[in-house]
N, C-alpha and C. Protein backbone atom coordinates (compact mmCIF):
# COMPACT_ATOMS: atom_id res chain seq x y z
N UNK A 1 0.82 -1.21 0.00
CA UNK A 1 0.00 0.00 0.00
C UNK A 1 0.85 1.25 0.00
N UNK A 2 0.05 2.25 0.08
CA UNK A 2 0.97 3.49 0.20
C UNK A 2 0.89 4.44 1.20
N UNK A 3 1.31 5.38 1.41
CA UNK A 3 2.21 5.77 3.02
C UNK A 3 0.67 7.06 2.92
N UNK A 4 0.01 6.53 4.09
CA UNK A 4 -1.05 7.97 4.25
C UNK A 4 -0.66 9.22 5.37
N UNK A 5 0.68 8.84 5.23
CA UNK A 5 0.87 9.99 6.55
C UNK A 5 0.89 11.77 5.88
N UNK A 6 0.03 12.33 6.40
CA UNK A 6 -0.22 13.48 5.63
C UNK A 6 0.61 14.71 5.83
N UNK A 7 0.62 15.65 4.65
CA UNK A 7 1.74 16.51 4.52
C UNK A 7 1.13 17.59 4.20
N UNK A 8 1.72 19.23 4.69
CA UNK A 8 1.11 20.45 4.88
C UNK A 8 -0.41 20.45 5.59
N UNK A 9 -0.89 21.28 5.69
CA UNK A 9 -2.37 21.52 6.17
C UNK A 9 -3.34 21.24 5.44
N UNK A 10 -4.75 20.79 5.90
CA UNK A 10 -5.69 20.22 5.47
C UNK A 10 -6.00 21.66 4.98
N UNK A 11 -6.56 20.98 3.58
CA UNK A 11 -7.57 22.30 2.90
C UNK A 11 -6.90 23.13 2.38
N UNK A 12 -5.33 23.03 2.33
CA UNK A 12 -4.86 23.85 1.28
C UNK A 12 -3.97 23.48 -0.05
N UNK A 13 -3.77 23.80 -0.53
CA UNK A 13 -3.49 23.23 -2.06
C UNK A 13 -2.08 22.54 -2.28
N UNK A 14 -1.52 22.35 -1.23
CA UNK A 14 -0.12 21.75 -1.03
C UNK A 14 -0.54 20.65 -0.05
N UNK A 15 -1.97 20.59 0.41
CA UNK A 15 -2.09 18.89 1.28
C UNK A 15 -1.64 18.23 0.44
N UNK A 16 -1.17 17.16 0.89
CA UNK A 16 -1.17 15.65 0.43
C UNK A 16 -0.42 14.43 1.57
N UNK A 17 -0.93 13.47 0.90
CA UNK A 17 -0.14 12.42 1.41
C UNK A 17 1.17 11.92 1.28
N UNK A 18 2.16 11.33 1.99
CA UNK A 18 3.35 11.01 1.56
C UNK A 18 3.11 10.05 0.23
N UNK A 19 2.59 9.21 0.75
CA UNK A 19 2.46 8.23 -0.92
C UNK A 19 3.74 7.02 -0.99
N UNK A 20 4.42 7.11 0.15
CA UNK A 20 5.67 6.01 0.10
C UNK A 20 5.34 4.58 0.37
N UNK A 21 5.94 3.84 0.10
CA UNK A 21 5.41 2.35 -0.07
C UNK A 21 5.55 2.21 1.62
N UNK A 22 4.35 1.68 2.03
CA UNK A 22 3.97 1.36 3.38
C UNK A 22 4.39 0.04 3.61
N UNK A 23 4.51 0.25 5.25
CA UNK A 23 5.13 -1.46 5.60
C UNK A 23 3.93 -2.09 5.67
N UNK A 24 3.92 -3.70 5.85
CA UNK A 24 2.83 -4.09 5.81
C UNK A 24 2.14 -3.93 6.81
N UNK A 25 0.47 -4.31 7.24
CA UNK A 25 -0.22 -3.78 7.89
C UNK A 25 0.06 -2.88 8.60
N UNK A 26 0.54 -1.47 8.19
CA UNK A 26 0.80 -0.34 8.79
C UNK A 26 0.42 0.51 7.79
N UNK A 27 -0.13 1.88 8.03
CA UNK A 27 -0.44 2.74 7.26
C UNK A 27 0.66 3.42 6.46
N UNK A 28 2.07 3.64 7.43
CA UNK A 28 2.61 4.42 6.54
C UNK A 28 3.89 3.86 6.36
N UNK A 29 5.19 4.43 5.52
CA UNK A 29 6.12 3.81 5.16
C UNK A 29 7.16 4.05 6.47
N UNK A 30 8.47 3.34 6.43
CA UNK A 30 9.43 3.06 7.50
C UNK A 30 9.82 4.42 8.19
N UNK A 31 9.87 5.76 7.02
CA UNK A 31 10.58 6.82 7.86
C UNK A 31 8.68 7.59 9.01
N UNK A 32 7.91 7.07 8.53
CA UNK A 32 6.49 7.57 8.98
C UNK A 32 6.79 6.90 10.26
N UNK A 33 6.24 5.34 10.44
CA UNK A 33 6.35 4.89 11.46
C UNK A 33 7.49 4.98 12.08
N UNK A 34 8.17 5.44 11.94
CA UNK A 34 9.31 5.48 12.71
C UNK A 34 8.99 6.62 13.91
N UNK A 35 8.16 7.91 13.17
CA UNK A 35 8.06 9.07 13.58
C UNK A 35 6.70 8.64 14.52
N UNK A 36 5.50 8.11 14.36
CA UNK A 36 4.66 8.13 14.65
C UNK A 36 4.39 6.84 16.09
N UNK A 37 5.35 5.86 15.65
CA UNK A 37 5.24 4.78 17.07
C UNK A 37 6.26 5.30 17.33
N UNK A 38 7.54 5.07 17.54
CA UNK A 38 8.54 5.23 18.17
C UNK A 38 8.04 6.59 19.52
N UNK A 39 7.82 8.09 18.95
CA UNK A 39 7.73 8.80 19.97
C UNK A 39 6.72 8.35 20.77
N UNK A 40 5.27 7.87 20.59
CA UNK A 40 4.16 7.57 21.08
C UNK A 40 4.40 6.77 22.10
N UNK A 41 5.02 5.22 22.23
CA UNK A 41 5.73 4.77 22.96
C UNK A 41 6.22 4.89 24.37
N UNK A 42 7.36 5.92 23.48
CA UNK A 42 7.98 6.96 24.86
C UNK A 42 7.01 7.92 25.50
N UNK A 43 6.40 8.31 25.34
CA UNK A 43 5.48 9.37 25.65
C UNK A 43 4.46 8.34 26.67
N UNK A 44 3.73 7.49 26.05
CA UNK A 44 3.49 6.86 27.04
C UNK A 44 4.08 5.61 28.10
N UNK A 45 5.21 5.51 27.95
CA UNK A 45 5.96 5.18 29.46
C UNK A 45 6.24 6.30 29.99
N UNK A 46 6.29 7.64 29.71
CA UNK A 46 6.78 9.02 30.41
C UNK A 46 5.32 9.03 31.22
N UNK A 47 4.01 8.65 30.84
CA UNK A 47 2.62 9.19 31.43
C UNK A 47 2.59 7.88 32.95
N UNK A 48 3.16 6.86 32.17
CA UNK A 48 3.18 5.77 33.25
C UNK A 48 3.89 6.02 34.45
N UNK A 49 5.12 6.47 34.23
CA UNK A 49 5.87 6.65 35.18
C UNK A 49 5.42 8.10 36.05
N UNK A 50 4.74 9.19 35.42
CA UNK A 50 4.79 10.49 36.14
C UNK A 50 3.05 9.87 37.25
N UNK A 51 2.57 8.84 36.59
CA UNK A 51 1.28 8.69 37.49
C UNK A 51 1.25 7.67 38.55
N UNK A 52 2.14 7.57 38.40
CA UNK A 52 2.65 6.42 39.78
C UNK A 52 3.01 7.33 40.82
């Protein structure tokens, strides 16, 4: 499939999608997910740890 991770602002004439070949069952391609799980992750062991 191809990479839906989206680029510039919605609704203006430079939106779009990346369009890069996606990993499998994942929406977007390697440099996307990289960006999108990797921090998420961390962010939530940072919520785990500050609520203890």
């Amino acid at each position: 499939g191809m990479c839906s991770w989206p680029i510039g602002e919605p609704g203006t004439d430079d939106f779009h999608f990346c369009g890069g070949s996606a990993i499998a069952g994942k929406p977007y391609c390697a440099e996307h997910c990289a960006k999108a799980y990797v921090k998420a992750s961390k962010e939530r062991s940072a919520d785990k740890q500050s609520a203890a």
